[in-house]
C-alpha atoms as a PDB file:
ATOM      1  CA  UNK A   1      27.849  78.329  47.371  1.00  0.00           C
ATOM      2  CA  UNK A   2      30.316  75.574  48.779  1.00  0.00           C
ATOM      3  CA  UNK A   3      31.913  74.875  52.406  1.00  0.00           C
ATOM      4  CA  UNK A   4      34.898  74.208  51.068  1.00  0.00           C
ATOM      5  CA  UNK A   5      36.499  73.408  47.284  1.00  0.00           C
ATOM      6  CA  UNK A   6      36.638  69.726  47.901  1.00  0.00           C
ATOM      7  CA  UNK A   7      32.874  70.229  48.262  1.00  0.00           C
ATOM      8  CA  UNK A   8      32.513  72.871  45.522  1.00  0.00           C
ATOM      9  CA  UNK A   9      34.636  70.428  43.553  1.00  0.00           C
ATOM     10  CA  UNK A  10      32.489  67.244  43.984  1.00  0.00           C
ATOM     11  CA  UNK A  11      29.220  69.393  43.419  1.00  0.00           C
ATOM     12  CA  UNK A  12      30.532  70.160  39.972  1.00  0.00           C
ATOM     13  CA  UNK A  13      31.188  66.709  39.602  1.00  0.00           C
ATOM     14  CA  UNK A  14      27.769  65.527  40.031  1.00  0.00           C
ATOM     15  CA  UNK A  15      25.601  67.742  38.052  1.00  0.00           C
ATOM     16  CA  UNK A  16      28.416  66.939  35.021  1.00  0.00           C
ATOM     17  CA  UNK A  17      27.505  63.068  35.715  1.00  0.00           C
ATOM     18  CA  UNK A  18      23.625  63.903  34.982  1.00  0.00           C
ATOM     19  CA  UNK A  19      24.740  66.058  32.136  1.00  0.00           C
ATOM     20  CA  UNK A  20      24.411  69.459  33.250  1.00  0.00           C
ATOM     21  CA  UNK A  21      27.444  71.414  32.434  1.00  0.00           C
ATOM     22  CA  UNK A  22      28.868  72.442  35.484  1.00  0.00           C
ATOM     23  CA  UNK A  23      32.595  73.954  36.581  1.00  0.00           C
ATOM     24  CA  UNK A  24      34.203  74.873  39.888  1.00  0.00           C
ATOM     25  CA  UNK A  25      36.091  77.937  40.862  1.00  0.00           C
ATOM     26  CA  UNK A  26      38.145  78.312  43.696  1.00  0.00           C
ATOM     27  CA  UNK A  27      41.250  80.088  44.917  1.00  0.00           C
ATOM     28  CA  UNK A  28      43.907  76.990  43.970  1.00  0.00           C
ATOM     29  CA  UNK A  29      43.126  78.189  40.035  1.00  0.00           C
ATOM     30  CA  UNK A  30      44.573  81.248  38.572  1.00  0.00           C
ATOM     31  CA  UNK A  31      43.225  84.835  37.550  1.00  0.00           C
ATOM     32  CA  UNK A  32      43.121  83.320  33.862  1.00  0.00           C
ATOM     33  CA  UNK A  33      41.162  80.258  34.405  1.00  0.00           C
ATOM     34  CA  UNK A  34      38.725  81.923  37.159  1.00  0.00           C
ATOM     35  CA  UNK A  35      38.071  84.423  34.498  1.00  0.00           C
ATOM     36  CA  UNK A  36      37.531  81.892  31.036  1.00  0.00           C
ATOM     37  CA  UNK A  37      35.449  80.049  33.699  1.00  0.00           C
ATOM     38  CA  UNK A  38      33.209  82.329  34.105  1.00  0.00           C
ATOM     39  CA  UNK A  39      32.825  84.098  31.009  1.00  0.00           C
ATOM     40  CA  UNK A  40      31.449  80.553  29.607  1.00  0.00           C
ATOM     41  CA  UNK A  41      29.225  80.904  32.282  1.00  0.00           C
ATOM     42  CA  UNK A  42      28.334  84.119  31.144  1.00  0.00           C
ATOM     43  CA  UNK A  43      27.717  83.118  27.784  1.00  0.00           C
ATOM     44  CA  UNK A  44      25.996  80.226  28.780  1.00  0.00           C
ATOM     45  CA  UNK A  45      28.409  77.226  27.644  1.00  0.00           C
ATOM     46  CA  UNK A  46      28.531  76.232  31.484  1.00  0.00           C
ATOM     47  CA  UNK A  47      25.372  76.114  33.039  1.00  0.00           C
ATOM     48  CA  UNK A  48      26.056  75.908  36.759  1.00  0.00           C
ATOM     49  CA  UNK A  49      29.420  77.657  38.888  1.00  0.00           C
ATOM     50  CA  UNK A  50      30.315  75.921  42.008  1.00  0.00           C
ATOM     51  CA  UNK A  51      32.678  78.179  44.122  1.00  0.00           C
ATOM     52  CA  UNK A  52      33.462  78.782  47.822  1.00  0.00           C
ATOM     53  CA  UNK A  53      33.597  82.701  48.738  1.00  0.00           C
ATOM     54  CA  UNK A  54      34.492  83.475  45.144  1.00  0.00           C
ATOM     55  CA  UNK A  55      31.250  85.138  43.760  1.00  0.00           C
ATOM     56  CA  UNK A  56      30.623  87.345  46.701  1.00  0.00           C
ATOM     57  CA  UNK A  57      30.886  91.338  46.456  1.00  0.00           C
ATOM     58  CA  UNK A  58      31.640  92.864  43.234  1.00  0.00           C
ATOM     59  CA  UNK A  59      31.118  89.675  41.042  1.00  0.00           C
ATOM     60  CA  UNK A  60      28.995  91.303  38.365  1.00  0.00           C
ATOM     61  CA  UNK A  61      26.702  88.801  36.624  1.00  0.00           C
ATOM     62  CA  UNK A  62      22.934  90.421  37.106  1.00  0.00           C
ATOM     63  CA  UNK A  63      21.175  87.949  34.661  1.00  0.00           C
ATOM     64  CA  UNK A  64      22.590  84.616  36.549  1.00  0.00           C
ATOM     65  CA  UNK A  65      18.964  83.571  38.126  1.00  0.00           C
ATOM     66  CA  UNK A  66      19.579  80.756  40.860  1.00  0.00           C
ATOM     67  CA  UNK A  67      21.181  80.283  43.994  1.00  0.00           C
ATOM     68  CA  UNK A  68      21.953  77.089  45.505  1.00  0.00           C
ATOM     69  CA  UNK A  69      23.002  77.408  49.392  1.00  0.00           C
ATOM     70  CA  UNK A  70      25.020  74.612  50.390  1.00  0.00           C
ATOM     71  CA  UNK A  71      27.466  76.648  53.153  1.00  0.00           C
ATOM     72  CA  UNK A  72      26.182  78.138  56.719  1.00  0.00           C
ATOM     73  CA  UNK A  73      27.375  81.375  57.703  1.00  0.00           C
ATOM     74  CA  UNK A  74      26.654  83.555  61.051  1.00  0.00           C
ATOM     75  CA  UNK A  75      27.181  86.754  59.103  1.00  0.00           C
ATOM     76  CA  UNK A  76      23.400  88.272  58.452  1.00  0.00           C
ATOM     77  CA  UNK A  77      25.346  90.997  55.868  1.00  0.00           C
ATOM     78  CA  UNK A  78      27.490  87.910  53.421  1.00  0.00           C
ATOM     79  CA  UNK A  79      23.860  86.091  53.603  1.00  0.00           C
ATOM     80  CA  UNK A  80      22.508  88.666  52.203  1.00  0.00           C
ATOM     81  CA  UNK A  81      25.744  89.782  49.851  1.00  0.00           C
ATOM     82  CA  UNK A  82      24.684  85.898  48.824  1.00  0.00           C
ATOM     83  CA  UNK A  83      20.845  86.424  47.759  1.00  0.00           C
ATOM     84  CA  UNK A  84      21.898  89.622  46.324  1.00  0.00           C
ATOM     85  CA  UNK A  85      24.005  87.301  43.320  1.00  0.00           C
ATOM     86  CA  UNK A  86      20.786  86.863  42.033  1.00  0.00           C
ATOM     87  CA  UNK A  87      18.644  89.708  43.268  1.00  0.00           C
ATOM     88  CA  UNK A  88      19.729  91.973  40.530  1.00  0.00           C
ATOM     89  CA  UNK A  89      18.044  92.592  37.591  1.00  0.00           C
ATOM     90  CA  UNK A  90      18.462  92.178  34.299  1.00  0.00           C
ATOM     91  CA  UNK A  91      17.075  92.410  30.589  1.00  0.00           C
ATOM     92  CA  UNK A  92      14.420  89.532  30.258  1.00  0.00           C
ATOM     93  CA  UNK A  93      14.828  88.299  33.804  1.00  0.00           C
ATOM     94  CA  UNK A  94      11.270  88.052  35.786  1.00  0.00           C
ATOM     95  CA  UNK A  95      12.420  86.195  39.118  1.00  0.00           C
ATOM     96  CA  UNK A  96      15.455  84.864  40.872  1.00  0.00           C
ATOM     97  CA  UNK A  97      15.396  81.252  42.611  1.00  0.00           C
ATOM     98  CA  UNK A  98      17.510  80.507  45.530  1.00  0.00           C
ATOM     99  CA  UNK A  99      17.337  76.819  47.301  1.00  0.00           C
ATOM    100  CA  UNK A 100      18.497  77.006  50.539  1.00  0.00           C
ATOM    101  CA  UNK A 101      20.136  73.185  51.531  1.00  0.00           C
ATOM    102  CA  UNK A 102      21.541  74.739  54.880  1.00  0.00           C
ATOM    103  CA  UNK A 103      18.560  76.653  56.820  1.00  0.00           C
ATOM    104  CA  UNK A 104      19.668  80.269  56.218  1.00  0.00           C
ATOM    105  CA  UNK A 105      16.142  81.704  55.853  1.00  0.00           C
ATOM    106  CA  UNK A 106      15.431  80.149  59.343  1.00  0.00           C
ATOM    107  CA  UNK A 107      18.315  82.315  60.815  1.00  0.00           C
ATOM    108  CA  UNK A 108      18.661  85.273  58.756  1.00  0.00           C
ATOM    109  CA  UNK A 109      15.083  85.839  57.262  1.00  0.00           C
ATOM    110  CA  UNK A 110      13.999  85.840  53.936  1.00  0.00           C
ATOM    111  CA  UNK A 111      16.136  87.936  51.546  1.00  0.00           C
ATOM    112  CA  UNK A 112      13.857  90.502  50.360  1.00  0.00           C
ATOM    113  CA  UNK A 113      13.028  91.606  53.706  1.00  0.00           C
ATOM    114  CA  UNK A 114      13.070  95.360  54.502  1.00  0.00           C
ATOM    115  CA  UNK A 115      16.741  95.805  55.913  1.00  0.00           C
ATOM    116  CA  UNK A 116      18.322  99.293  57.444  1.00  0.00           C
ATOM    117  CA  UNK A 117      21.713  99.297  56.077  1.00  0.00           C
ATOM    118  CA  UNK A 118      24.593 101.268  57.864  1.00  0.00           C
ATOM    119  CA  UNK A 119      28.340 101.093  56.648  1.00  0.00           C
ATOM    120  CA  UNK A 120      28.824 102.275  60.028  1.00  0.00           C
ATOM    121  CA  UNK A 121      26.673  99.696  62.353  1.00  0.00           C
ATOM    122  CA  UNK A 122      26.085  97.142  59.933  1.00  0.00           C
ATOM    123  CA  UNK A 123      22.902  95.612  60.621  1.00  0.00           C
ATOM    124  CA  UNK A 124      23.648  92.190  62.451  1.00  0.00           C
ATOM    125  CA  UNK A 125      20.012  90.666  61.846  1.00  0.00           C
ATOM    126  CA  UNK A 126      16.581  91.480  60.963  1.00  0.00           C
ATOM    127  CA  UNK A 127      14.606  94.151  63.240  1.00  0.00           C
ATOM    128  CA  UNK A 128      11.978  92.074  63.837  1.00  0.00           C
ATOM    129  CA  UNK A 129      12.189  88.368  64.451  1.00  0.00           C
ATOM    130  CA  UNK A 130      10.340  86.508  61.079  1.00  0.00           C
ATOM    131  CA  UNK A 131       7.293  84.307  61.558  1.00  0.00           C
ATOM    132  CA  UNK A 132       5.989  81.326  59.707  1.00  0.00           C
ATOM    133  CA  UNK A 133       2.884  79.784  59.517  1.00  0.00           C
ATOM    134  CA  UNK A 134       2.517  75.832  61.383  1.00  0.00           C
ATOM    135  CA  UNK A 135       2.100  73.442  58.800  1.00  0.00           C
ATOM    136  CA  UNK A 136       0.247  71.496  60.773  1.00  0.00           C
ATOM    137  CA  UNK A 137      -2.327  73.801  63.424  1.00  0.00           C
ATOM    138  CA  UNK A 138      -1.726  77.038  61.184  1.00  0.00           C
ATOM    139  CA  UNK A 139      -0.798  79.170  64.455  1.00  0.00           C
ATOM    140  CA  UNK A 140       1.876  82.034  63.583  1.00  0.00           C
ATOM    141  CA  UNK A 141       5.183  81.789  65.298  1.00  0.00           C
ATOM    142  CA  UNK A 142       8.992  82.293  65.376  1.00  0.00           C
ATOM    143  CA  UNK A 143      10.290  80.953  62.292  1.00  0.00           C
ATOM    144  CA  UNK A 144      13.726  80.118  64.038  1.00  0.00           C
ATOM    145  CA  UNK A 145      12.047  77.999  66.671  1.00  0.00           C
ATOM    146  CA  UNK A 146      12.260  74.454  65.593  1.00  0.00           C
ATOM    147  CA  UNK A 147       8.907  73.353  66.746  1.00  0.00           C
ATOM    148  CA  UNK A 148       5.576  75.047  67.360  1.00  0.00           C
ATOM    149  CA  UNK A 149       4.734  76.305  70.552  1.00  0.00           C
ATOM    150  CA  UNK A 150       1.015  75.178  70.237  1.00  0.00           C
ATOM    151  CA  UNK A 151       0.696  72.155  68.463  1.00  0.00           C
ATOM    152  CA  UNK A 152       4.333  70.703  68.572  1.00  0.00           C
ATOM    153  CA  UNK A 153       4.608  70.139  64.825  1.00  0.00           C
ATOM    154  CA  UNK A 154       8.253  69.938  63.804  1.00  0.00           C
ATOM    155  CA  UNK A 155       9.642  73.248  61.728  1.00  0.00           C
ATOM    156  CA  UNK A 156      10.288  72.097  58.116  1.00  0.00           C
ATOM    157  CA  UNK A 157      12.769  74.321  57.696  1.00  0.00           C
ATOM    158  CA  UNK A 158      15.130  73.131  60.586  1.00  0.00           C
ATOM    159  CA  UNK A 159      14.437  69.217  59.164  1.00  0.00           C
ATOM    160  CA  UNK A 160      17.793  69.536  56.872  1.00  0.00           C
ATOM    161  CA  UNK A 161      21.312  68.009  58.065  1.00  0.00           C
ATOM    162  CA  UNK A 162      23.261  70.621  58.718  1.00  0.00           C
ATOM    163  CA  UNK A 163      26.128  71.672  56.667  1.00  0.00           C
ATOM    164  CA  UNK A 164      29.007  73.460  58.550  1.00  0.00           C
ATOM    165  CA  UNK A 165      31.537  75.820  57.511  1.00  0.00           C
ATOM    166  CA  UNK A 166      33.946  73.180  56.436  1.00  0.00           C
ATOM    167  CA  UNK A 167      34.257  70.109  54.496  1.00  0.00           C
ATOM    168  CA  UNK A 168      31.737  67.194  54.907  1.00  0.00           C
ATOM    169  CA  UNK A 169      31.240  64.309  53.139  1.00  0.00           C
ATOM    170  CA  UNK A 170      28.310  64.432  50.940  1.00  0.00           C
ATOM    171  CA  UNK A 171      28.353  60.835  50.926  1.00  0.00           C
ATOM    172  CA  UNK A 172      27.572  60.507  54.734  1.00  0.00           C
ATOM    173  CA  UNK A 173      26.103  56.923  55.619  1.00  0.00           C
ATOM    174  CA  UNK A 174      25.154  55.360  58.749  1.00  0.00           C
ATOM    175  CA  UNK A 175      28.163  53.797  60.558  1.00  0.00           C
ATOM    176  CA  UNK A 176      27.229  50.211  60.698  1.00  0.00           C
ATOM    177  CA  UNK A 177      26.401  50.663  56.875  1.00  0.00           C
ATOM    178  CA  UNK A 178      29.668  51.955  56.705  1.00  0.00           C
ATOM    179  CA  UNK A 179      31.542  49.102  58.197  1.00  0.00           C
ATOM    180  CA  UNK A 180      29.060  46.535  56.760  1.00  0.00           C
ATOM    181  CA  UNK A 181      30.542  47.840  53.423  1.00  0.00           C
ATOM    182  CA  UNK A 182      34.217  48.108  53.984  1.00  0.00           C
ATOM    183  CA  UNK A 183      33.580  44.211  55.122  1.00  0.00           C
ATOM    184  CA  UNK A 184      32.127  43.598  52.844  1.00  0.00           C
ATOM    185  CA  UNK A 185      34.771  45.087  50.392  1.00  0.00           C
ATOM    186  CA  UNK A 186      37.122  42.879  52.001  1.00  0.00           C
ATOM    187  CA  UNK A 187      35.292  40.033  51.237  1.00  0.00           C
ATOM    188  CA  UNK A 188      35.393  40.700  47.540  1.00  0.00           C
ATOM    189  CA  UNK A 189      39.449  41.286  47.476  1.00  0.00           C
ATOM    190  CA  UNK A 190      39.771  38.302  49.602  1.00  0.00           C
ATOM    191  CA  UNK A 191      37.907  36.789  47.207  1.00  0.00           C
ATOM    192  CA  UNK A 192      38.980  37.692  44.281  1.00  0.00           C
ATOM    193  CA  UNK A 193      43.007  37.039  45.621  1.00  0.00           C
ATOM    194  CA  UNK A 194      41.409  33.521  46.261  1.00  0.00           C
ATOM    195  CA  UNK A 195      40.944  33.177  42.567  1.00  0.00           C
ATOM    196  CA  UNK A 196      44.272  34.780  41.254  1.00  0.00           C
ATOM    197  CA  UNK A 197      47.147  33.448  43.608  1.00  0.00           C
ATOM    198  CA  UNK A 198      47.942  30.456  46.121  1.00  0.00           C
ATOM    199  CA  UNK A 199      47.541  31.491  49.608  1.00  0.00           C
ATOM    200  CA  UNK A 200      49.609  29.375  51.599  1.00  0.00           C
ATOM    201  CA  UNK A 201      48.647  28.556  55.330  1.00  0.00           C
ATOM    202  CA  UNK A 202      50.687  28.373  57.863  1.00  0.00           C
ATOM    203  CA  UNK A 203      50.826  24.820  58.541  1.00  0.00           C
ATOM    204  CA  UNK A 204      54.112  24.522  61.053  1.00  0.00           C
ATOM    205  CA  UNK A 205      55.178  21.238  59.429  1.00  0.00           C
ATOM    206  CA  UNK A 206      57.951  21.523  61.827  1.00  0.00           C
ATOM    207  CA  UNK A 207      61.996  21.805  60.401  1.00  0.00           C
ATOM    208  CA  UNK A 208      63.244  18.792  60.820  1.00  0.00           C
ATOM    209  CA  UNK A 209      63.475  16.423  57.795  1.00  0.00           C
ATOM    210  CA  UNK A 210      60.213  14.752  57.859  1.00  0.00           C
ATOM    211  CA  UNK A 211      59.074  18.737  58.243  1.00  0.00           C
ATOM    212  CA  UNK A 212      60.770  19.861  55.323  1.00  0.00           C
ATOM    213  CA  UNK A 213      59.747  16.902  52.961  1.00  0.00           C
ATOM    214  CA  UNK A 214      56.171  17.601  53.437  1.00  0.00           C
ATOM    215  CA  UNK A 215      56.428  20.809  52.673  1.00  0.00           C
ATOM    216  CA  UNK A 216      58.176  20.349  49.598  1.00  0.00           C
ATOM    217  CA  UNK A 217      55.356  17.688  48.706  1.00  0.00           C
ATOM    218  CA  UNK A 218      52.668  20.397  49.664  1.00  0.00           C
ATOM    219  CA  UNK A 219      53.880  22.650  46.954  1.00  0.00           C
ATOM    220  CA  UNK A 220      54.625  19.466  44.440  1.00  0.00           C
ATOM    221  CA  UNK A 221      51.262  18.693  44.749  1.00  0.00           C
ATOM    222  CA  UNK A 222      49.931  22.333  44.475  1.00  0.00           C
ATOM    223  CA  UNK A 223      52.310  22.364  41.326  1.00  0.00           C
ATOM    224  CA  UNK A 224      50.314  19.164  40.090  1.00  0.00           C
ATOM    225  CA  UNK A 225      46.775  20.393  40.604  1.00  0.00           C
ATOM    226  CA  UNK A 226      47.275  23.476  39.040  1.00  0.00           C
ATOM    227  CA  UNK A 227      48.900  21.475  36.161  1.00  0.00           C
ATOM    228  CA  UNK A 228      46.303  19.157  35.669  1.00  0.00           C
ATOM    229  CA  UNK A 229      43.544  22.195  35.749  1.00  0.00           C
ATOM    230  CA  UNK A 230      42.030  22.366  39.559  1.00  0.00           C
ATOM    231  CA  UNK A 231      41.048  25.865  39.361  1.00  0.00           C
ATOM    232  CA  UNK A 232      42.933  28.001  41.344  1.00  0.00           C
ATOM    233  CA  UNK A 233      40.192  28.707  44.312  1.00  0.00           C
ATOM    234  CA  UNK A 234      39.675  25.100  44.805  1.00  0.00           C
ATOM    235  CA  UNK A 235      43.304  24.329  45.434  1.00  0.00           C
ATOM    236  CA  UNK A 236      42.987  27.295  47.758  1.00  0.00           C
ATOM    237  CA  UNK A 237      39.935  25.714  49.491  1.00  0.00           C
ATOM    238  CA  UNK A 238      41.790  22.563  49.730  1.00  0.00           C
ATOM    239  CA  UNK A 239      44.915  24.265  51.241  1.00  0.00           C
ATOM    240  CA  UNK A 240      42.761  24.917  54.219  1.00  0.00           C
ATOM    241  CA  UNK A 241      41.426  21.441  54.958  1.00  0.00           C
ATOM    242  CA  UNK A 242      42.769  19.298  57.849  1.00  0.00           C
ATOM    243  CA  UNK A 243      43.688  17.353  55.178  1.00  0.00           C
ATOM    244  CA  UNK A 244      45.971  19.599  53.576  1.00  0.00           C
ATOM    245  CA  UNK A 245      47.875  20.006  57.570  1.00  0.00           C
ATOM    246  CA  UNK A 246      48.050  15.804  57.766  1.00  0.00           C
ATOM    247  CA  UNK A 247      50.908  14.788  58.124  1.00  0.00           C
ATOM    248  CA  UNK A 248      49.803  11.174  58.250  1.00  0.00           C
ATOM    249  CA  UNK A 249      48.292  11.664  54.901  1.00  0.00           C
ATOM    250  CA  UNK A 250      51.704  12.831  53.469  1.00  0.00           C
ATOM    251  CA  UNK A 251      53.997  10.090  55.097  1.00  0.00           C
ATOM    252  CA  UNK A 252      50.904   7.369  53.835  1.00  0.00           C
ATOM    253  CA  UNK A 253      50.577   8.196  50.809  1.00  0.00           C
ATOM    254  CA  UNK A 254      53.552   9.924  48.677  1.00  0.00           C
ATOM    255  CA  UNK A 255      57.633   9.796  49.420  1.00  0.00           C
ATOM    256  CA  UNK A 256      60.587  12.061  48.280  1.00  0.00           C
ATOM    257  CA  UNK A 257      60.883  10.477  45.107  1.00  0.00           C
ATOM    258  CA  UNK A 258      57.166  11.897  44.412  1.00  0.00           C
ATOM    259  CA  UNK A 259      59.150  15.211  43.894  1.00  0.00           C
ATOM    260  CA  UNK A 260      60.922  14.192  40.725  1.00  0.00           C
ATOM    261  CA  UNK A 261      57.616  13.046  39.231  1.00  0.00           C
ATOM    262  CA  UNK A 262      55.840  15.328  36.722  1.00  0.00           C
ATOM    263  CA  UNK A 263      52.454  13.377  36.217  1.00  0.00           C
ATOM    264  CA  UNK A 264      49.449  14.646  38.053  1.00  0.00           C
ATOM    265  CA  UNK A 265      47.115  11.384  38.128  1.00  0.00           C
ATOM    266  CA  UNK A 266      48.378  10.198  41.644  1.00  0.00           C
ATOM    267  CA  UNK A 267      47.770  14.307  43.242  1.00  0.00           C
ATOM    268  CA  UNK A 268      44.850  13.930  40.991  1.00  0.00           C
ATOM    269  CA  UNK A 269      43.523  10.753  43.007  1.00  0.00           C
ATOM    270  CA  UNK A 270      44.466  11.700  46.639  1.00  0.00           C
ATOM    271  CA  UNK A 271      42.545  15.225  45.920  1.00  0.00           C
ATOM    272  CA  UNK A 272      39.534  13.821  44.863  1.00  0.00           C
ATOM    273  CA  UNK A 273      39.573  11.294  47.473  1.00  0.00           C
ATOM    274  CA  UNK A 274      39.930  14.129  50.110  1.00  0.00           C
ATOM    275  CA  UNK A 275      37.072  16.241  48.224  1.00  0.00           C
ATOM    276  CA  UNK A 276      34.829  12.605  48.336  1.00  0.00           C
ATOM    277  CA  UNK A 277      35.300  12.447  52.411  1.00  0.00           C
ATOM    278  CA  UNK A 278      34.848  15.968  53.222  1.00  0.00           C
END
């Protein structure tokens, strides 16, 4: 039992991925495919049904023997409509299994409990409040109180995140992990654009003709390296050098006739030079 179908969807997922067969039903799937759905479940081809208010009242499957509780719910009469999926009986079933994720039995009391129903009052809760055993001093108390009153030993059953009646992300990480991550992640694509393409700096070389020239040299020389195999994230390392923003090592060294030249042993020799001072 889901919050919501992206949840009932991505619970499917994961028991698939350790190679349980699993399926989802929800109301976005038609009369047809809710019903081949679960007749494989009947039959056994699919061994777990994740669903969000879909198995409720009148689904009629007596031998299905577990319960997974991953939805909250304020209603004491759908709990119980819940535990009651599995609470039937059946030819060759001994016991039913229901794992509560959400705290239900803390609220609503465990499911075989004695229980007046009335279609006219229904019942809102248990008549009597349900105790527990402390774990820890062995004193009897409320079961929904989320310590003991005597000892102060935490309630195990209230030491559960809390899933709510909507969609939550089952995934849920600590912020600064999350952010350490996304940074991370941006690392890698900066990274790996590093390797693929020439970034290109802003260097504000200015538009007048000296300017323009070294520009056009910049990219010469780029067009050099790459020609005379500088892999791609060194020329992108170099790009953001001083030396790469000099003008004085442009004028110095190369001239406008520079552009016509295809050879790369003089961009060869002024890069290595600049990797030998750095």
């Amino acid at each position: 039992m889901a919050p919501a179908i992206t949840n009932a969807e991505e619970f499917a997922e994961q028991f698939r991925a350790a190679g349980i067969p699993s399926a989802c039903i929800s109301s976005k799937q038609t009369p047809a495919e809710i019903a081949r759905l679960i007749e494989n479940f009947r039959a056994g081809h699919i061994r777990v049904l994740t669903n969000v208010d879909m198995v409720g009242e009148g689904f009629d499957l007596p031998a299905c023997e577990t319960l997974i509780i991953a939805t909250r719910t304020a209603s004491f009469p759908r709990y119980r409509q819940l535990c009651g999926r599995v609470l039937r009986p059946a030819p060759g079933k001994r016991r039913a299994i229901i794992i509560d994720h959400t705290g239900m039995v803390a609220q609503h009391g465990q499911p075989d409990e004695p229980v007046k129903w009335d279609l006219i009052n229904p019942p809102k809760g248990l008549e009597r409040v349900p105790t527990a055993p402390c774990a820890e001093c062995g004193a009897i108390y409320k079961v929904r109180l989320t310590h003991c009153p005597e000892c102060g030993a935490a309630n195990a059953l209230h030491e559960r995140d809390q899933i709510g009646g909507y969609y939550f992300d089952i995934k849920r990480i600590d912020a600064e992990l999350i952010a350490q991550a996304r940074c991370e992640r941006r690392k890698q694509q900066q990274l790996e654009r590093l390797r693929s393409e020439i970034v290109w700096p802003d260097y504000r070389d200015g538009s007048d003709l000296v300017g323009r020239t070294i520009a056009d040299l910049r990219r010469w020389f780029v067009a050099r390296l790459q020609a005379g195999g500088v892999p791609i994230i060194d020329i992108n390392a170099w790009l953001t050098s001083p030396a790469a923003a000099d003008r004085q090592l442009w004028m110095t060294h190369f001239t406008a006739a520079d552009l016509k030249s295809r050879s790369s042993s003089k961009p060869m020799l002024i890069y290595k030079k600049c990797i030998d001072n750095r």
